[in-house]
C-alpha atoms as a PDB file:
ATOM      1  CA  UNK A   1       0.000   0.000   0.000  1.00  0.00           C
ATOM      2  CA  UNK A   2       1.660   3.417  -0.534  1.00  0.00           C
ATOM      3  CA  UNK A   3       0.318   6.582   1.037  1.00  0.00           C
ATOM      4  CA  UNK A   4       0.480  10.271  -0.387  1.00  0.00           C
ATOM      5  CA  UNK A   5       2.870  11.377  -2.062  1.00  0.00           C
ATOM      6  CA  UNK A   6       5.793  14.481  -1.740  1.00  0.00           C
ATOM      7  CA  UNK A   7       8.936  15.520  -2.602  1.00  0.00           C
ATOM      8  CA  UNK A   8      11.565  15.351  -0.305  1.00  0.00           C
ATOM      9  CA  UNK A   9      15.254  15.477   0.233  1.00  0.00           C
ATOM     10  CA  UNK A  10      17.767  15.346   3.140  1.00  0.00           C
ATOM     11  CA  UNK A  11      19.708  18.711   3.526  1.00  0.00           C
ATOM     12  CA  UNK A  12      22.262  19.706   6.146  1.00  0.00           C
ATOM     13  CA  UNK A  13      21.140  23.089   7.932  1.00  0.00           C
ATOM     14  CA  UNK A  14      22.938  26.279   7.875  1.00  0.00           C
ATOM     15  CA  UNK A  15      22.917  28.377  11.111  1.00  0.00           C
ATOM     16  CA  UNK A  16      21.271  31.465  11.077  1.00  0.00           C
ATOM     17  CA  UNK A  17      24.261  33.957  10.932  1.00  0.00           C
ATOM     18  CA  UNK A  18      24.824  32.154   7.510  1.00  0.00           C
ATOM     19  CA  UNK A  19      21.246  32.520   6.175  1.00  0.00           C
ATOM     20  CA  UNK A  20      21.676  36.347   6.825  1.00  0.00           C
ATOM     21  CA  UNK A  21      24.941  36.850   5.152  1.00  0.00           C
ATOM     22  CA  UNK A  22      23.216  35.018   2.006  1.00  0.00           C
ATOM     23  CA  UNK A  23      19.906  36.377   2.514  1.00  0.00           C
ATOM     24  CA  UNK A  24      22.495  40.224   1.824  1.00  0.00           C
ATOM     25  CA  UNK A  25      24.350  38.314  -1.152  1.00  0.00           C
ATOM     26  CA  UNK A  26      21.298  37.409  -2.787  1.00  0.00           C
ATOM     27  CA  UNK A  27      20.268  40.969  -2.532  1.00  0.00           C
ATOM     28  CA  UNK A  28      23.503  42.626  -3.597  1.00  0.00           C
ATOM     29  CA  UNK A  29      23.019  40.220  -6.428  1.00  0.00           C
ATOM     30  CA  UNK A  30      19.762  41.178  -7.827  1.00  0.00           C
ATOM     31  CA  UNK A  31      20.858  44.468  -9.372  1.00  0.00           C
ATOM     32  CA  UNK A  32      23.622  42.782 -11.500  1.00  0.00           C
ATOM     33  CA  UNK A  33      22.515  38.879 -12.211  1.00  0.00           C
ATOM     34  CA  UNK A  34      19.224  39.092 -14.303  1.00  0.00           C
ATOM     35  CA  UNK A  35      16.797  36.486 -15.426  1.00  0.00           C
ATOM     36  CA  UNK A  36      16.908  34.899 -12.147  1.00  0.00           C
ATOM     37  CA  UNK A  37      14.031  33.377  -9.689  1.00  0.00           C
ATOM     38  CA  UNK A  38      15.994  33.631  -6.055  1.00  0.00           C
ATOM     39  CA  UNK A  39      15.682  31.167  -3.586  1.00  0.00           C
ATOM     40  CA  UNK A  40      13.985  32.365  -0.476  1.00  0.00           C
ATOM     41  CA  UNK A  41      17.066  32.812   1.671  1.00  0.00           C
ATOM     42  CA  UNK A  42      15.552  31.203   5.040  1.00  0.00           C
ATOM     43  CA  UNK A  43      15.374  27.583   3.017  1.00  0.00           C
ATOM     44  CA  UNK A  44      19.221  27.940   2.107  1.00  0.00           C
ATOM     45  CA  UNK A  45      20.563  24.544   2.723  1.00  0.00           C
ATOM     46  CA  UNK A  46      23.115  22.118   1.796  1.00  0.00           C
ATOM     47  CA  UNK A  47      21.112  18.693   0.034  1.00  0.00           C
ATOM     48  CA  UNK A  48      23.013  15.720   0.188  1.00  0.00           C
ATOM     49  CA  UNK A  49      20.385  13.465  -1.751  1.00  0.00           C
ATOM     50  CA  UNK A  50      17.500  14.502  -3.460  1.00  0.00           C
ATOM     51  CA  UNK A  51      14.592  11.663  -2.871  1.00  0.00           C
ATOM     52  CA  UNK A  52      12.212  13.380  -5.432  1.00  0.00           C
ATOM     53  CA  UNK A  53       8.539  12.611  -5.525  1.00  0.00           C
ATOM     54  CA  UNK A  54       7.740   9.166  -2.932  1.00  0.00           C
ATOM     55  CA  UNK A  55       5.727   8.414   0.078  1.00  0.00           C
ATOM     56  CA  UNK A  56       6.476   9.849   3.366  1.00  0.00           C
ATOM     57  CA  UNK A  57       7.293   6.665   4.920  1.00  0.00           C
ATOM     58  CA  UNK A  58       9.749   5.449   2.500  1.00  0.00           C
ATOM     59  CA  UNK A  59      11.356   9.036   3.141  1.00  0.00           C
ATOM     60  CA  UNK A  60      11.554   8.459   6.337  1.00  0.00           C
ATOM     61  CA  UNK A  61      13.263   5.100   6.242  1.00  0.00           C
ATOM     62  CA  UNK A  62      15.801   6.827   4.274  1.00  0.00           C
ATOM     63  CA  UNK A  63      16.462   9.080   7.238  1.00  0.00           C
ATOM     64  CA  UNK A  64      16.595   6.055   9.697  1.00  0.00           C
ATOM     65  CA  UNK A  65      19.597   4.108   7.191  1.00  0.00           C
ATOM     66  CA  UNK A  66      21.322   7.085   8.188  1.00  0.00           C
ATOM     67  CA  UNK A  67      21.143   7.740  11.387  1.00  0.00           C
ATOM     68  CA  UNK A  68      24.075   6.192  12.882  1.00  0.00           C
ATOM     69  CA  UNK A  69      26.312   8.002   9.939  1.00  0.00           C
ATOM     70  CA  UNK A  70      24.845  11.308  11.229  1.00  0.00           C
ATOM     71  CA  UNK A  71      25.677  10.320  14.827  1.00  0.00           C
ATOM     72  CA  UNK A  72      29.409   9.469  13.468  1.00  0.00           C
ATOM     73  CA  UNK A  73      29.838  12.801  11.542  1.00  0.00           C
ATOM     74  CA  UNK A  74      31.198  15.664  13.432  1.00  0.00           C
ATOM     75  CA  UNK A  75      29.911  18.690  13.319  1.00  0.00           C
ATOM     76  CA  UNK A  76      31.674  21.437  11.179  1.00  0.00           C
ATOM     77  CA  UNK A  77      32.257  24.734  10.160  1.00  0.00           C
ATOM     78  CA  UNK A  78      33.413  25.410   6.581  1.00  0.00           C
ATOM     79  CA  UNK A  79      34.054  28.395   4.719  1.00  0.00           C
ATOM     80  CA  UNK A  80      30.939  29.717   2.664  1.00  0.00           C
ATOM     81  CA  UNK A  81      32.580  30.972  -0.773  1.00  0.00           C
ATOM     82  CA  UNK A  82      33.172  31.546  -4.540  1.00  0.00           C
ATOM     83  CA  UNK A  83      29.815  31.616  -6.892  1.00  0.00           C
ATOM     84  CA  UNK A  84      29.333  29.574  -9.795  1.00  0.00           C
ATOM     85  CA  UNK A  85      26.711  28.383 -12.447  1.00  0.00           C
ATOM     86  CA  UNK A  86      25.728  25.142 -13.733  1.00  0.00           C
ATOM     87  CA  UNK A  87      26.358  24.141 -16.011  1.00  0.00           C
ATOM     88  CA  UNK A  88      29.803  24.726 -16.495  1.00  0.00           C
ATOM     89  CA  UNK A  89      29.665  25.596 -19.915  1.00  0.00           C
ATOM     90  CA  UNK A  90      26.704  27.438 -21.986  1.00  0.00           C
ATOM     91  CA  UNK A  91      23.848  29.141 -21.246  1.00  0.00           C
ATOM     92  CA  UNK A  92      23.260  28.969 -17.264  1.00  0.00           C
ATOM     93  CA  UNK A  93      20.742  27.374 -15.177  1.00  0.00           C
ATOM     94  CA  UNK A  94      21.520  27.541 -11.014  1.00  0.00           C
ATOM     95  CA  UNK A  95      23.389  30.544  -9.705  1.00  0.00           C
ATOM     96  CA  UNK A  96      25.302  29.003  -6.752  1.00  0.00           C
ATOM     97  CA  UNK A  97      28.019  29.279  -3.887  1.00  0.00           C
ATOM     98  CA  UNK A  98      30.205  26.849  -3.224  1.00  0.00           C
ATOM     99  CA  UNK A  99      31.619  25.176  -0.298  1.00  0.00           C
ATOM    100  CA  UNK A 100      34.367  22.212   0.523  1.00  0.00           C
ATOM    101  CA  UNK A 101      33.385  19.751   2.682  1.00  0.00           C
ATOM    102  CA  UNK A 102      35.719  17.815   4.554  1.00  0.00           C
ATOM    103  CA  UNK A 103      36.115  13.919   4.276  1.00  0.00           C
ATOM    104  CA  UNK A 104      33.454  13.240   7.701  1.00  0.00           C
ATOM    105  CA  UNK A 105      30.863  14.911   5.257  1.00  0.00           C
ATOM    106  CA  UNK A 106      31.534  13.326   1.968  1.00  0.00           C
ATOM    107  CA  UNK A 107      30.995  10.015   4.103  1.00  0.00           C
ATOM    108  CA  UNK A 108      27.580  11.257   5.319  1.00  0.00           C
ATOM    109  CA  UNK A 109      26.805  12.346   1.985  1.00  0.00           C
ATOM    110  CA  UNK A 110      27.995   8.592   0.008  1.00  0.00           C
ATOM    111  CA  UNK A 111      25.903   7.359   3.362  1.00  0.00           C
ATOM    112  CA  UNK A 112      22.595   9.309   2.106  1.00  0.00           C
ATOM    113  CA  UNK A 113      23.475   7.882  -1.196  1.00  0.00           C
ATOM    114  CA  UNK A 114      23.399   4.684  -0.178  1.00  0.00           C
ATOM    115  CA  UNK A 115      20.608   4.826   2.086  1.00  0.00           C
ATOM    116  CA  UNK A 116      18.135   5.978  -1.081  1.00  0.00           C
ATOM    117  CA  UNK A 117      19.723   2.934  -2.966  1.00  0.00           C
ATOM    118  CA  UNK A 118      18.551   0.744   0.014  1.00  0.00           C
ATOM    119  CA  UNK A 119      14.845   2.001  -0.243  1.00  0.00           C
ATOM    120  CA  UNK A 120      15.058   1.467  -3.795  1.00  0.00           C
ATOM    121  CA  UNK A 121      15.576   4.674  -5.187  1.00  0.00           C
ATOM    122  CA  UNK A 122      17.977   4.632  -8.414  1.00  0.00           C
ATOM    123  CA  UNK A 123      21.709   5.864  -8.118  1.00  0.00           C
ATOM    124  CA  UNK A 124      22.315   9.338  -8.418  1.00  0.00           C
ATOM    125  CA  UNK A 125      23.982   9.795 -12.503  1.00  0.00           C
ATOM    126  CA  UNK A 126      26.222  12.898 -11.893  1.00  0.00           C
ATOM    127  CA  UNK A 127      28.938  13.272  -9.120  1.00  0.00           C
ATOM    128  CA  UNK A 128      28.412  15.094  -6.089  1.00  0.00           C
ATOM    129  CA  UNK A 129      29.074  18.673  -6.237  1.00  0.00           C
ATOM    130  CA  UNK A 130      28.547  20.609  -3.021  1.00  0.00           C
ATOM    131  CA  UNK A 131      27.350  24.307  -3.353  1.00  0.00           C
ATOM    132  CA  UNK A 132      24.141  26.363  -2.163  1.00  0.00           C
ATOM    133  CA  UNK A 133      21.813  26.931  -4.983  1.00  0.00           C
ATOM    134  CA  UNK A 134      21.313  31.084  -5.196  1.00  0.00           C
ATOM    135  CA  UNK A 135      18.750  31.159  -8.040  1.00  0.00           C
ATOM    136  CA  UNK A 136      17.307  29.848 -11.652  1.00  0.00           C
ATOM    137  CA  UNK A 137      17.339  31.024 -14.423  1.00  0.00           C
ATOM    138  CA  UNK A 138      14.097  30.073 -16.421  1.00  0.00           C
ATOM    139  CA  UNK A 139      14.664  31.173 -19.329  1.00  0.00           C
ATOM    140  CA  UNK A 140      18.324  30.948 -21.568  1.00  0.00           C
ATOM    141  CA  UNK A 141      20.597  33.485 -20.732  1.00  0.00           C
ATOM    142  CA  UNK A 142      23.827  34.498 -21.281  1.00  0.00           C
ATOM    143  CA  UNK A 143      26.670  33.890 -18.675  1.00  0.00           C
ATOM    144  CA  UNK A 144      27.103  37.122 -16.101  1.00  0.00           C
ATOM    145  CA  UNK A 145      30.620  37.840 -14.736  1.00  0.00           C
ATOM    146  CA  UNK A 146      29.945  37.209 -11.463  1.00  0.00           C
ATOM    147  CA  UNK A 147      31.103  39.244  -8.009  1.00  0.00           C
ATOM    148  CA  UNK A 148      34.075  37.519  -5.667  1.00  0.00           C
ATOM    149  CA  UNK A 149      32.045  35.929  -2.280  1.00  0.00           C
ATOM    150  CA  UNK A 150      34.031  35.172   0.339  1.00  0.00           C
ATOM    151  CA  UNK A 151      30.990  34.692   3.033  1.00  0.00           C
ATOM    152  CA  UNK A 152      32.763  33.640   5.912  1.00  0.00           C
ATOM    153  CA  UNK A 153      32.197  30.185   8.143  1.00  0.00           C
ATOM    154  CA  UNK A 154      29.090  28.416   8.190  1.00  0.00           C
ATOM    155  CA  UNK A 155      28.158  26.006  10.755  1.00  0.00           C
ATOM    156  CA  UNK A 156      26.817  22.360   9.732  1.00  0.00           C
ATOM    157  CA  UNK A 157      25.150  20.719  13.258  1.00  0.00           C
ATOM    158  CA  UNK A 158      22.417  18.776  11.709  1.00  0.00           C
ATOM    159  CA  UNK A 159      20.584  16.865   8.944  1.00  0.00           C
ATOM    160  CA  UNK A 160      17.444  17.111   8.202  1.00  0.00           C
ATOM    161  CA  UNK A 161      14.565  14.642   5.815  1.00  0.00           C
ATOM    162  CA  UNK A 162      12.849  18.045   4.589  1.00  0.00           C
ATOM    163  CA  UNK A 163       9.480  17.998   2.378  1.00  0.00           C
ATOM    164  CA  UNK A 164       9.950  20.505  -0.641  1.00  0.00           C
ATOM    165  CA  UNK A 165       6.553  22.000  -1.428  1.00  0.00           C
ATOM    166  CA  UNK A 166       6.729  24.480  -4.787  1.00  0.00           C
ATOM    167  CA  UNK A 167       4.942  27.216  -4.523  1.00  0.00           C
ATOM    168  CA  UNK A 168       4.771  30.778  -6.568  1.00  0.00           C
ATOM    169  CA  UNK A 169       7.466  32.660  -4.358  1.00  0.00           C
ATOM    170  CA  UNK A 170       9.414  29.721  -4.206  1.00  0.00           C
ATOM    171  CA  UNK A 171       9.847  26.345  -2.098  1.00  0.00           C
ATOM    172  CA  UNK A 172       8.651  25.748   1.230  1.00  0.00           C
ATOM    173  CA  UNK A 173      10.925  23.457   3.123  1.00  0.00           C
ATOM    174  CA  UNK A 174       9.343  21.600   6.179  1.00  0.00           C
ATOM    175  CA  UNK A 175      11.542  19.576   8.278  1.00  0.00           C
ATOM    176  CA  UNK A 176      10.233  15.566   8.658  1.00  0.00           C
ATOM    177  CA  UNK A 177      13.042  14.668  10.651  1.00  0.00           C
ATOM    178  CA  UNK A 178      16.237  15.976  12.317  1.00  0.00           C
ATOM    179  CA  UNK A 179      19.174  14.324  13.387  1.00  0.00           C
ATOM    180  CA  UNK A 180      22.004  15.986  15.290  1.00  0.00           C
ATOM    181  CA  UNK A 181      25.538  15.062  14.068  1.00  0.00           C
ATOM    182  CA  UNK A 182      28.095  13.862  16.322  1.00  0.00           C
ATOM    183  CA  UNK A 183      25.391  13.560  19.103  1.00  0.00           C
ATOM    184  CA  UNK A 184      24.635  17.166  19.709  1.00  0.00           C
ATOM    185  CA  UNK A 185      20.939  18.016  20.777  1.00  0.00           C
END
């Protein structure tokens, strides 16, 4: 039996000193990048696996495979920094920021990976590539020169099963489940 559907992912959170520092990127951006539908700067996170459209319940037993890889993981602060555009080449579709995550997180992500292969869900096709998505374009455009960003340290404390629900200012993000890395409440 399956239940109702929605689309979710699991993210790591940003803390809040980070959300503001984008939330006055994004804005110091909107004068010079055109074309672009911004993210709502509160529901800034880092995804690790996208789930897509499933049931809650299989969402959730995602979460659960990787609970005791979100318990091993440390918790970290990383330097927020450098924007870029997918994809690399052409007419742009994301405006994002990047960031480098240390070996700890790669395992949590490759553990997220393999928890959606557990529940069935097929193998992601293109490599991980951690950034913070900025914006869209939706329609072509050509390829802005974009601004330096060096945002400073954001802190990464826990990972959340979110529900994504589109609506016309953007996605709402609503957490399903939170685990603390490295045991912190």
């Amino acid at each position: 039996m399956t239940g109702p559907r929605l689309r979710a992912f699991l993210a790591l959170d940003l803390d809040p000193s980070a959300h503001e520092r984008l939330r006055k990127l994004i804005e110091s951006l909107r004068g010079t990048v055109a074309g672009i539908r911004w993210v709502r700067p509160e529901g800034l996170h880092l995804t690790l696996r996208f789930l897509g459209a499933t049931e809650e319940e299989r969402a959730r037993r995602v979460a659960g495979r990787v609970e005791a890889a979100a318990a091993a993981t440390p918790a970290a602060t990383l330097e927020l920094g450098g924007l870029g555009m997918f994809p690399e080449r052409g007419a742009p579709r994301v405006l994002w920021v990047g960031l480098a995550l240390p070996p700890p997180l790669r395992a949590l992500q490759e553990a997220c990976e393999q928890g959606a292969r557990a529940e069935g869900f097929a193998a992601e096709e293109r490599a991980y590539a951690p950034h913070l998505t900025l914006g869209r374009w939706s329609e072509r455009a050509r390829r802005p020169a974009l601004p330096e960003a060096a945002l400073g340290p954001v802190r990464l404390e826990r990972l959340v099963l979110y529900r994504s629900q589109p609506q016309a200012g953007g996605s709402v993000y609503t957490p399903l489940r939170t685990l603390a890395l490295g045991g912190l409440g």
